[in-house]
N, C-alpha and C. Protein backbone atom coordinates (compact mmCIF):
# COMPACT_ATOMS: atom_id res chain seq x y z
N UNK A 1 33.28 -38.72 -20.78
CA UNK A 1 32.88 -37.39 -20.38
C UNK A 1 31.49 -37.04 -20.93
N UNK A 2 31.10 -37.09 -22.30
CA UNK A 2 29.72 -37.20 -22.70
C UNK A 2 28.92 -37.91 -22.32
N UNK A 3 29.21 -39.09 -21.74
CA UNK A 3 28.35 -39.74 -21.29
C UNK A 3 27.92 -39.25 -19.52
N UNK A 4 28.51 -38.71 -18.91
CA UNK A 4 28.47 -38.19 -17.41
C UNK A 4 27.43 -36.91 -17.88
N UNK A 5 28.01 -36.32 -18.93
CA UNK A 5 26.92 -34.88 -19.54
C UNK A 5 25.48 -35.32 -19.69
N UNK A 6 25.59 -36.37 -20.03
CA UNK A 6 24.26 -36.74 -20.68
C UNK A 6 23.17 -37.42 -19.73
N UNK A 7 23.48 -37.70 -18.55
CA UNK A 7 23.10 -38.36 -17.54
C UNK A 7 22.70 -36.64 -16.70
N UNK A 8 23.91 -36.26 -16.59
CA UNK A 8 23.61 -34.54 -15.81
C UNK A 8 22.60 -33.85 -16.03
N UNK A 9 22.87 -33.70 -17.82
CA UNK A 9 21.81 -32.40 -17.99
C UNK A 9 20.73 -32.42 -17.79
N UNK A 10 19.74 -33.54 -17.83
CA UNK A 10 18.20 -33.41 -17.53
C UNK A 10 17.76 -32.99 -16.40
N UNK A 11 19.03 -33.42 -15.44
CA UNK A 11 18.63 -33.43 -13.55
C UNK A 11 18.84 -31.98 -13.62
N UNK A 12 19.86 -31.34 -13.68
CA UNK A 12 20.10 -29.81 -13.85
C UNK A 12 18.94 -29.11 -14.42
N UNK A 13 18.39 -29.29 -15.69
CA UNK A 13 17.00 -29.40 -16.46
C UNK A 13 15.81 -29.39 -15.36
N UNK A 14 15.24 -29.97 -14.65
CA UNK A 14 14.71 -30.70 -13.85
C UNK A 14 14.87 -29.32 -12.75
N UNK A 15 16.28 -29.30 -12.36
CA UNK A 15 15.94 -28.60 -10.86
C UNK A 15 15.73 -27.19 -11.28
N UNK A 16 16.20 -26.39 -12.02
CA UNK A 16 16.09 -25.58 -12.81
C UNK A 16 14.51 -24.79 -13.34
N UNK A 17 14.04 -26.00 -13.89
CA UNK A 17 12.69 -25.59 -13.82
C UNK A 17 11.43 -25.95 -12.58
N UNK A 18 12.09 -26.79 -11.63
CA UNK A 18 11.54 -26.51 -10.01
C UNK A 18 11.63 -25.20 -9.29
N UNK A 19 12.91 -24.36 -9.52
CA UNK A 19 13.09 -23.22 -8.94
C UNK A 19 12.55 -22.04 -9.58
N UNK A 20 12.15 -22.29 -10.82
CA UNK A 20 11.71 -20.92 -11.34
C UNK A 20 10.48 -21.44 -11.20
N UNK A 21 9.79 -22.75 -11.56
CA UNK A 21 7.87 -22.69 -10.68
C UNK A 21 7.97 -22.77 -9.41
N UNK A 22 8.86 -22.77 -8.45
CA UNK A 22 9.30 -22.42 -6.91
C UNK A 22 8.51 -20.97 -7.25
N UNK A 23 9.61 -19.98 -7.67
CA UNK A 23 9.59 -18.89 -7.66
C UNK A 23 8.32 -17.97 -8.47
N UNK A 24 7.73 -18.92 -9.37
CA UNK A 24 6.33 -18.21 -9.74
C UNK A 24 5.21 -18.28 -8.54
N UNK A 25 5.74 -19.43 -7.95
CA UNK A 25 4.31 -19.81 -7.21
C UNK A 25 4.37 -18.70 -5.83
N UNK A 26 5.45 -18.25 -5.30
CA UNK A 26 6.06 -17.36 -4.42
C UNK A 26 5.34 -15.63 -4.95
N UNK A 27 5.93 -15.67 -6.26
CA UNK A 27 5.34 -14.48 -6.50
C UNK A 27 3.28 -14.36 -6.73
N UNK A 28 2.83 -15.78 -6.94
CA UNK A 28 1.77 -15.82 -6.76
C UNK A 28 1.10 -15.59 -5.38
N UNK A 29 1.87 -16.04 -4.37
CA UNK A 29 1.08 -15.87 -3.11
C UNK A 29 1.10 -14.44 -2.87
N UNK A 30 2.68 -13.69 -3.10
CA UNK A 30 2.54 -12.47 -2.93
C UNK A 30 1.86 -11.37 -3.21
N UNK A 31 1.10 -11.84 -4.41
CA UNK A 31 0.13 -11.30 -5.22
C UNK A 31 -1.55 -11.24 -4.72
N UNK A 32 -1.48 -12.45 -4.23
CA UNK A 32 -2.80 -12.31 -3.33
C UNK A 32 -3.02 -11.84 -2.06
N UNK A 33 -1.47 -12.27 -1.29
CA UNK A 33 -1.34 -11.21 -0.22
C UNK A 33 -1.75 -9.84 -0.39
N UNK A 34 -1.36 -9.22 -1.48
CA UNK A 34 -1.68 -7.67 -1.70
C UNK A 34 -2.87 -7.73 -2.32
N UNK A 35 -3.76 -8.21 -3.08
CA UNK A 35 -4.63 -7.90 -3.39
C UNK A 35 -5.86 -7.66 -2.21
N UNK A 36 -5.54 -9.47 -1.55
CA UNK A 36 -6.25 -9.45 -0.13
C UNK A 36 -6.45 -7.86 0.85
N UNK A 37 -5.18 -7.60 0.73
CA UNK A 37 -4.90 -6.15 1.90
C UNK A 37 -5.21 -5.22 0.87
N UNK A 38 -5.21 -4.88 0.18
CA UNK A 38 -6.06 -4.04 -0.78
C UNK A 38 -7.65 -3.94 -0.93
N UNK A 39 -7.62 -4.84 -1.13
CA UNK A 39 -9.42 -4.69 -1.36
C UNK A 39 -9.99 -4.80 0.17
N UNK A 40 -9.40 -5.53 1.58
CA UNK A 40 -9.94 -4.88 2.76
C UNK A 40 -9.86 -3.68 3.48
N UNK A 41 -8.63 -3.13 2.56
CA UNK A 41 -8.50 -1.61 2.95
C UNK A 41 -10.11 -0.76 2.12
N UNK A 42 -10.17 -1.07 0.92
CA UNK A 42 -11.14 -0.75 0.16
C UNK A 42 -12.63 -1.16 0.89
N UNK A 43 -13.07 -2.30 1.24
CA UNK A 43 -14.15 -3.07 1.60
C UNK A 43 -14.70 -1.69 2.77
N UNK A 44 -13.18 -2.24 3.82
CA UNK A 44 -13.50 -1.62 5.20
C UNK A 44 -14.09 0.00 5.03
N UNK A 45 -13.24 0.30 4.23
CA UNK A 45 -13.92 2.21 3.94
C UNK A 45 -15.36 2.35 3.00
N UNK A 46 -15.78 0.99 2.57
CA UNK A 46 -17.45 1.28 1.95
C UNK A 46 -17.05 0.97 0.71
N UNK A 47 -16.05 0.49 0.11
CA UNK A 47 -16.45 1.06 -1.09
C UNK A 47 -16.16 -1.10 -1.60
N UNK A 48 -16.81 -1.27 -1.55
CA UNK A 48 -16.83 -3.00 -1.98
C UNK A 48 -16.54 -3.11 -3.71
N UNK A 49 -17.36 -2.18 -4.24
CA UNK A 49 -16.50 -2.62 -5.60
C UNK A 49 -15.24 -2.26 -6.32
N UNK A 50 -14.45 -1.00 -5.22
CA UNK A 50 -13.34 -0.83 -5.32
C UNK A 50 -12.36 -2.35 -5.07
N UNK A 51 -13.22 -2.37 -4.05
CA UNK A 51 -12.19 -3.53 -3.63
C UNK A 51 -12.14 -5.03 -4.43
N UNK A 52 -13.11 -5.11 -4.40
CA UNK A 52 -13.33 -6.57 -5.61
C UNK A 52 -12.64 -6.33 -7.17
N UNK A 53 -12.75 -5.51 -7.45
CA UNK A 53 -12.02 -4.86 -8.86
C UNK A 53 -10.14 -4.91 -8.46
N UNK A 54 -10.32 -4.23 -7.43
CA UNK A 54 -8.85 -4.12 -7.30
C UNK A 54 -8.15 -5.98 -6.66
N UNK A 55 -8.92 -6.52 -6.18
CA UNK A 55 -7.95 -7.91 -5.99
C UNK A 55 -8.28 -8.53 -7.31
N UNK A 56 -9.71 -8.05 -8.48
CA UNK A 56 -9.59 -8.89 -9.97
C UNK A 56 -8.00 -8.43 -10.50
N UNK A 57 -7.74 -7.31 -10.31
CA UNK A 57 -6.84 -6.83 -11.11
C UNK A 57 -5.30 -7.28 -10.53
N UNK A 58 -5.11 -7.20 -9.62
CA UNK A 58 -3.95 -7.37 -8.98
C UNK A 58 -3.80 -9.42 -8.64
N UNK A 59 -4.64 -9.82 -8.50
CA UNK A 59 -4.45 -11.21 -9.04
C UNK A 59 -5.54 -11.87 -9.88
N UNK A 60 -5.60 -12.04 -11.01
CA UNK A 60 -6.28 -12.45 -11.59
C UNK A 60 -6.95 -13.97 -11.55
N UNK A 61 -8.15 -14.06 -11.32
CA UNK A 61 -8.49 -15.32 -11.33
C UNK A 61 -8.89 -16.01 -9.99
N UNK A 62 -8.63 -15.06 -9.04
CA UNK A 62 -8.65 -15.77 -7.58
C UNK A 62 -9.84 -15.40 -6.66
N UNK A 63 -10.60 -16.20 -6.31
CA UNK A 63 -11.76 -16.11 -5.80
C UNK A 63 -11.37 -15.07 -4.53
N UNK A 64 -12.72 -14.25 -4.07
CA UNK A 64 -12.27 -13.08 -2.55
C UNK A 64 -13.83 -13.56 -2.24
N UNK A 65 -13.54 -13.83 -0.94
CA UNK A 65 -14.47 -14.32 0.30
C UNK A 65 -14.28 -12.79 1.36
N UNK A 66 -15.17 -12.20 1.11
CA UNK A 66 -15.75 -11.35 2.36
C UNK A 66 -16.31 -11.98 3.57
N UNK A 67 -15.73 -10.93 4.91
CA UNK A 67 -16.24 -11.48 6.32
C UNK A 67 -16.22 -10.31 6.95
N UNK A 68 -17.29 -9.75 7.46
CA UNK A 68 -17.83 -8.67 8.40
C UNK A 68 -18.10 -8.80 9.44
N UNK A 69 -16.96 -8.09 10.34
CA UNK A 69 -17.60 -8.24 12.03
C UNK A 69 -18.16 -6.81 12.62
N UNK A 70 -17.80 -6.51 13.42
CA UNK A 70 -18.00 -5.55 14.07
C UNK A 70 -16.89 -4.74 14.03
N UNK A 71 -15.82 -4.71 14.11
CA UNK A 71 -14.78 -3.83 14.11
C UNK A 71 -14.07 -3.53 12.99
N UNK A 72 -13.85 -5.03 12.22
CA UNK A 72 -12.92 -5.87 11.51
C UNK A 72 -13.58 -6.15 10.00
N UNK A 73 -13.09 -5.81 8.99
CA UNK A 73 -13.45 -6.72 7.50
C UNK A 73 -12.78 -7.44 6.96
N UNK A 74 -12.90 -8.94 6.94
CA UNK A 74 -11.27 -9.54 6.95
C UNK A 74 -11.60 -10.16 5.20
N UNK A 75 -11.08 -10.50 4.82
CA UNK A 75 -10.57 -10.75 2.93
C UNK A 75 -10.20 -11.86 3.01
N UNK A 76 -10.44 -13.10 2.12
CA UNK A 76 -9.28 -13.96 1.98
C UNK A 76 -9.40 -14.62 -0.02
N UNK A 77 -8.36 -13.89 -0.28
CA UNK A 77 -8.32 -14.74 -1.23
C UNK A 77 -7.71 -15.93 -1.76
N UNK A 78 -8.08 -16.70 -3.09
CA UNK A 78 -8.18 -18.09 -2.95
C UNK A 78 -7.70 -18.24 -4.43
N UNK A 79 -6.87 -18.96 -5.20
CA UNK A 79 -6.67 -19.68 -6.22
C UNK A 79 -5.27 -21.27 -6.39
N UNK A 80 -5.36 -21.73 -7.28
CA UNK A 80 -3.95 -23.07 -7.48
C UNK A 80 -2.96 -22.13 -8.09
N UNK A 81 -1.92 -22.69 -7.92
CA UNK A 81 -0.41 -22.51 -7.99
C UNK A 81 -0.57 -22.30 -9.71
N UNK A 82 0.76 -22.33 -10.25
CA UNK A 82 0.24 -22.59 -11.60
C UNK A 82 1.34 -23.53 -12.21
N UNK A 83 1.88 -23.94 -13.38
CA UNK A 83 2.75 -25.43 -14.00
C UNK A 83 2.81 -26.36 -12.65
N UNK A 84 4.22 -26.64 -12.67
CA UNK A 84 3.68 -28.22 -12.06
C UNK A 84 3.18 -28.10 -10.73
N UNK A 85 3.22 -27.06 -10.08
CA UNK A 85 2.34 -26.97 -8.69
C UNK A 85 1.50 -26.53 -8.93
N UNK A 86 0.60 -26.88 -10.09
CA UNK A 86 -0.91 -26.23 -10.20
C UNK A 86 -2.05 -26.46 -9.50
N UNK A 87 -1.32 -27.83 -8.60
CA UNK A 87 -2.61 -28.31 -7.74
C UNK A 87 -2.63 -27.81 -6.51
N UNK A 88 -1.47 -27.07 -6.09
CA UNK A 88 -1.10 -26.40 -4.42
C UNK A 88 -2.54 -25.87 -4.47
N UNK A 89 -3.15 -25.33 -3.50
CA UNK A 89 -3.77 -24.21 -3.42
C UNK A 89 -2.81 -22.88 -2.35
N UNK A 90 -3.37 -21.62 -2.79
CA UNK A 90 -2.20 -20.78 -2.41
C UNK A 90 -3.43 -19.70 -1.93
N UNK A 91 -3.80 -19.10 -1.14
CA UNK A 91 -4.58 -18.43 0.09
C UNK A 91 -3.60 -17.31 1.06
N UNK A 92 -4.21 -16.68 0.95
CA UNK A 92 -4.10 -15.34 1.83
C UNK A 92 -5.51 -14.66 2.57
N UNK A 93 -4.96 -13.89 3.78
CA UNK A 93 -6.28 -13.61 4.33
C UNK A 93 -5.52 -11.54 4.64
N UNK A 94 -6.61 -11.20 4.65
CA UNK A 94 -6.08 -9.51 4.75
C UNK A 94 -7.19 -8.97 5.77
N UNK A 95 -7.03 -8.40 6.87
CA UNK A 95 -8.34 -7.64 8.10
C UNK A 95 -8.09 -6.38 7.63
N UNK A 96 -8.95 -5.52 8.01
CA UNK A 96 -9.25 -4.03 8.19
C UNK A 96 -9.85 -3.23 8.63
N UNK A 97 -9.65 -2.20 9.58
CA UNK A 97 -11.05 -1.65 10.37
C UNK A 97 -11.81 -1.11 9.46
N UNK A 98 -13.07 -1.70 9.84
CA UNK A 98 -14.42 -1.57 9.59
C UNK A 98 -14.74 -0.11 9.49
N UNK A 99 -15.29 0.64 8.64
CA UNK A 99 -15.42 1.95 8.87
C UNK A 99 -14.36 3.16 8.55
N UNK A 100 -13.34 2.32 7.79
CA UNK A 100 -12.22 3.08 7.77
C UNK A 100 -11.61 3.96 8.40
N UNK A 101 -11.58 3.39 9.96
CA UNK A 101 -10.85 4.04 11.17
C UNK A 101 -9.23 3.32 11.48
């Protein structure tokens, strides 16, 4: 019986800490999702350093690429996963009318 335990626990170990960096990396995208739609809500109404401040703050660390059209101010931000999916890259993109209409 100890010996079946002892063979188990690492794999259990193992999946265990897949699902909770599953689940960080999940709450990471979600994080840039909102920052993204945040700071193009911000961008689009004029105010650009609202918006750059507010995706520093709401995800830390993640690069924001501005794009200006004519109607549209679209956002995308950019950073890696973090423990063992640190190499994913994890991206979001956020639009907003231009002009804050």
């Amino acid at each position: 019986m100890s010996v079946e335990f002892a063979v188990v626990l690492p794999v259990v170990a193992l999946v265990l800490t897949s699902l909770v960096a599953a689940v960080v990396v999940v709450d990471g995208l979600g994080r840039l999702q909102l920052a993204a739609s945040t700071a193009a809500r911000a961008i689009g109404r004029g105010d650009d350093d609202a918006g750059r401040s507010a995706a520093e703050g709401i995800a830390p660390g993640a690069s924001v690429t501005v794009s200006r059209g004519t109607e549209f101010v679209c956002v995308d931000t950019e950073r890696n996963g973090t423990g063992p999916f640190a190499l994913v890259p994890l991206r979001a993109t956020a639009c907003a009318a231009a002009g804050g209409t």
